[in-house]
N, C-alpha and C. Protein backbone atom coordinates (compact mmCIF):
# COMPACT_ATOMS: atom_id res chain seq x y z
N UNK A 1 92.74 132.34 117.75
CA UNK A 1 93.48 131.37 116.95
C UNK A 1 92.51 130.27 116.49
N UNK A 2 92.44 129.83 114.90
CA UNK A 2 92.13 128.95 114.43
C UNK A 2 91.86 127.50 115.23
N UNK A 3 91.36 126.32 114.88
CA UNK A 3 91.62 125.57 115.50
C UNK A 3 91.82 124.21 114.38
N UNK A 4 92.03 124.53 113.27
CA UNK A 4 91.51 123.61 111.92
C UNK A 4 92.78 122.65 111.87
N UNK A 5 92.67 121.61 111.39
CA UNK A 5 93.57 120.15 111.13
C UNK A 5 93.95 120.44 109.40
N UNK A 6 95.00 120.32 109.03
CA UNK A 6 95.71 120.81 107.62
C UNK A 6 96.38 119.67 106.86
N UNK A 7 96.34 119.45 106.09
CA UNK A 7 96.71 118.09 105.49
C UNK A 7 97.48 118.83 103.89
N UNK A 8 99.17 118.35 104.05
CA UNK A 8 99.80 118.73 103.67
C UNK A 8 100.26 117.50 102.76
N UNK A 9 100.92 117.82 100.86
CA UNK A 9 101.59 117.32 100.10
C UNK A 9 103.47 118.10 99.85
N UNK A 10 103.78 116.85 99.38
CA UNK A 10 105.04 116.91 99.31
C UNK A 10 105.45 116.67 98.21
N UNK A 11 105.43 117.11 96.60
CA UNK A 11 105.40 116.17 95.57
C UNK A 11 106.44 115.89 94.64
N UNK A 12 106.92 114.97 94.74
CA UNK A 12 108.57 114.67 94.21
C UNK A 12 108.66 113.84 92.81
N UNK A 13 109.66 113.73 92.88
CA UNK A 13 109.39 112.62 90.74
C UNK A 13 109.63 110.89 91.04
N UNK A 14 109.51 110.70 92.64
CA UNK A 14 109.76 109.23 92.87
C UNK A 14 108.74 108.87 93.93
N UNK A 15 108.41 109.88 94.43
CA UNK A 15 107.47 109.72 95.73
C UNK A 15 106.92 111.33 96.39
N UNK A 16 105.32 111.00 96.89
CA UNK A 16 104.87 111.59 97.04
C UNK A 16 104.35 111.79 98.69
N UNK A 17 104.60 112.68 99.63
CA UNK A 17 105.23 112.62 100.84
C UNK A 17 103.39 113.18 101.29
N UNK A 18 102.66 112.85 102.81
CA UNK A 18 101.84 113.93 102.96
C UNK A 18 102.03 113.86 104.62
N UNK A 19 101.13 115.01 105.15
CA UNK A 19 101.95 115.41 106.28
C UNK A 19 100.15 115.84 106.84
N UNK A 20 99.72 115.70 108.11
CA UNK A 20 98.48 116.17 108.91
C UNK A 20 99.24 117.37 110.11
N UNK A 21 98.72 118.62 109.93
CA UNK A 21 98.93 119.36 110.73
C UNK A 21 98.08 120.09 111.53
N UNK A 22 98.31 120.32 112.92
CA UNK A 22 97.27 121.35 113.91
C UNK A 22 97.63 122.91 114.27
N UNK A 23 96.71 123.89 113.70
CA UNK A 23 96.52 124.95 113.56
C UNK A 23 96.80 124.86 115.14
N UNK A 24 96.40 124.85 115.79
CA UNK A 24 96.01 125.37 117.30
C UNK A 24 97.45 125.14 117.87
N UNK A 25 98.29 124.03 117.66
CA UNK A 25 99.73 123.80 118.55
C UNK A 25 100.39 124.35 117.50
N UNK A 26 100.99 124.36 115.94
CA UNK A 26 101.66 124.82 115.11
C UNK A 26 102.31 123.42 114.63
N UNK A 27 102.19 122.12 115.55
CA UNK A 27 102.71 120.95 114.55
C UNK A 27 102.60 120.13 113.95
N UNK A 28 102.69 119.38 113.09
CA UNK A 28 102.59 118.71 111.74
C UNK A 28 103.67 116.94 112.37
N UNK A 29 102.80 116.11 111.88
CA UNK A 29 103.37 114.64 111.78
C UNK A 29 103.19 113.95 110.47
N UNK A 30 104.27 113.25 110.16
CA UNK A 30 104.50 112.81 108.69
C UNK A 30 103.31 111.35 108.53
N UNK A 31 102.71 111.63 107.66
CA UNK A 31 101.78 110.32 107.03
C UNK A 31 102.38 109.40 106.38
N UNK A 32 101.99 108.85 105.14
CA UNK A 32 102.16 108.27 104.56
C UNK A 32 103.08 108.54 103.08
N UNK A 33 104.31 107.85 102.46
CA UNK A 33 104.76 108.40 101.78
C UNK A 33 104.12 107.42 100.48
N UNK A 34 103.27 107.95 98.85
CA UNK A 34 103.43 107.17 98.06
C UNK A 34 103.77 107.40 96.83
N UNK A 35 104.58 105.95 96.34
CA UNK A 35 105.29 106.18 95.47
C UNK A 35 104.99 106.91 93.73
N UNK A 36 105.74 107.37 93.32
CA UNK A 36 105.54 108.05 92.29
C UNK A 36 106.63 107.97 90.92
N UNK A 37 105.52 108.23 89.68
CA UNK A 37 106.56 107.75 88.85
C UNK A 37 106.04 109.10 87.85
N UNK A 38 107.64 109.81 87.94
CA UNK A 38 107.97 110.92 87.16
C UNK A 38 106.73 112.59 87.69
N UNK A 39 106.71 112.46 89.45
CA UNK A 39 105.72 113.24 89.57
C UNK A 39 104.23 112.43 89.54
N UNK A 40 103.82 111.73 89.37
CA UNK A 40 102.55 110.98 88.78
C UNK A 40 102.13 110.19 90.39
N UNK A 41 101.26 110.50 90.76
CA UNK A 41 101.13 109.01 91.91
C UNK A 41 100.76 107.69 91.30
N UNK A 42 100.92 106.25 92.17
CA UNK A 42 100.24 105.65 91.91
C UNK A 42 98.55 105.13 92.54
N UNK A 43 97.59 105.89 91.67
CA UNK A 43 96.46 105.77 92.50
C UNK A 43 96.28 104.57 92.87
N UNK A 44 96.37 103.24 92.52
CA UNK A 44 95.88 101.99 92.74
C UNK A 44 96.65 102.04 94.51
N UNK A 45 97.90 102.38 94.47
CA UNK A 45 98.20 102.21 96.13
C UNK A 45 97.12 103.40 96.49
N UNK A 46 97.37 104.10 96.35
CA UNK A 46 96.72 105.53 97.08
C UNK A 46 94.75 104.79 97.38
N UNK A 47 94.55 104.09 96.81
CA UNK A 47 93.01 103.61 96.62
C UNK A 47 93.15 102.57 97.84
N UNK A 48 94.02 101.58 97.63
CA UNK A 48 94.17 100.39 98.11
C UNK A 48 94.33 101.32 99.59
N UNK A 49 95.25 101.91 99.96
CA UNK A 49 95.65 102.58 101.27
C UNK A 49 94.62 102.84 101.76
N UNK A 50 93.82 103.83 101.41
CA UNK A 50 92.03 104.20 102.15
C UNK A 50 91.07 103.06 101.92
N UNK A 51 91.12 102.13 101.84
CA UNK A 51 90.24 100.75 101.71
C UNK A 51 90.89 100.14 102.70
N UNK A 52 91.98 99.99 103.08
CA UNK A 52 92.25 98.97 103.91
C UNK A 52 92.12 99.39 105.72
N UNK A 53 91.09 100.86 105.51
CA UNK A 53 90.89 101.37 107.20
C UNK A 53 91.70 102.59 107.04
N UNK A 54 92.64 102.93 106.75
CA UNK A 54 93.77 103.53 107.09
C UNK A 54 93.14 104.56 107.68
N UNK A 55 93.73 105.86 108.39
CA UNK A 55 93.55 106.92 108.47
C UNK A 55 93.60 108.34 107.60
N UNK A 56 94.30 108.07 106.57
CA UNK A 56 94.67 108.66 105.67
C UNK A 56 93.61 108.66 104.66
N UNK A 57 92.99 109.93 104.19
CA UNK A 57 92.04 110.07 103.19
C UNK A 57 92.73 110.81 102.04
N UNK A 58 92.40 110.89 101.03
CA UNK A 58 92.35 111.77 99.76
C UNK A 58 91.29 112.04 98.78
């Protein structure tokens, strides 16, 4: 069995959902949700979010 970390999207027309998951146990915990307009993210949060430390990359 694998052992790899999976980083999952969710992509909606108001918000955009992502999810970190482990190959090795089978489960997944919800990240960060950002907002979206018509499908579209807004990168300026999505930028601002990984500048401020977060854990969350893209």
């Amino acid at each position: 069995m694998s052992n790899r970390t999976i980083m999952a999207f969710d992509y909606g027309t108001k918000s955009i959902g992502s999810a970190i998951g482990q190959e090795v146990t089978g489960t997944a915990s919800p990240l960060k949700a950002f907002k979206a307009k018509d499908g579209i993210p807004n990168w300026n949060d999505i930028e601002l979010n990984s500048k401020s430390g977060s854990q969350i990359w893209l």
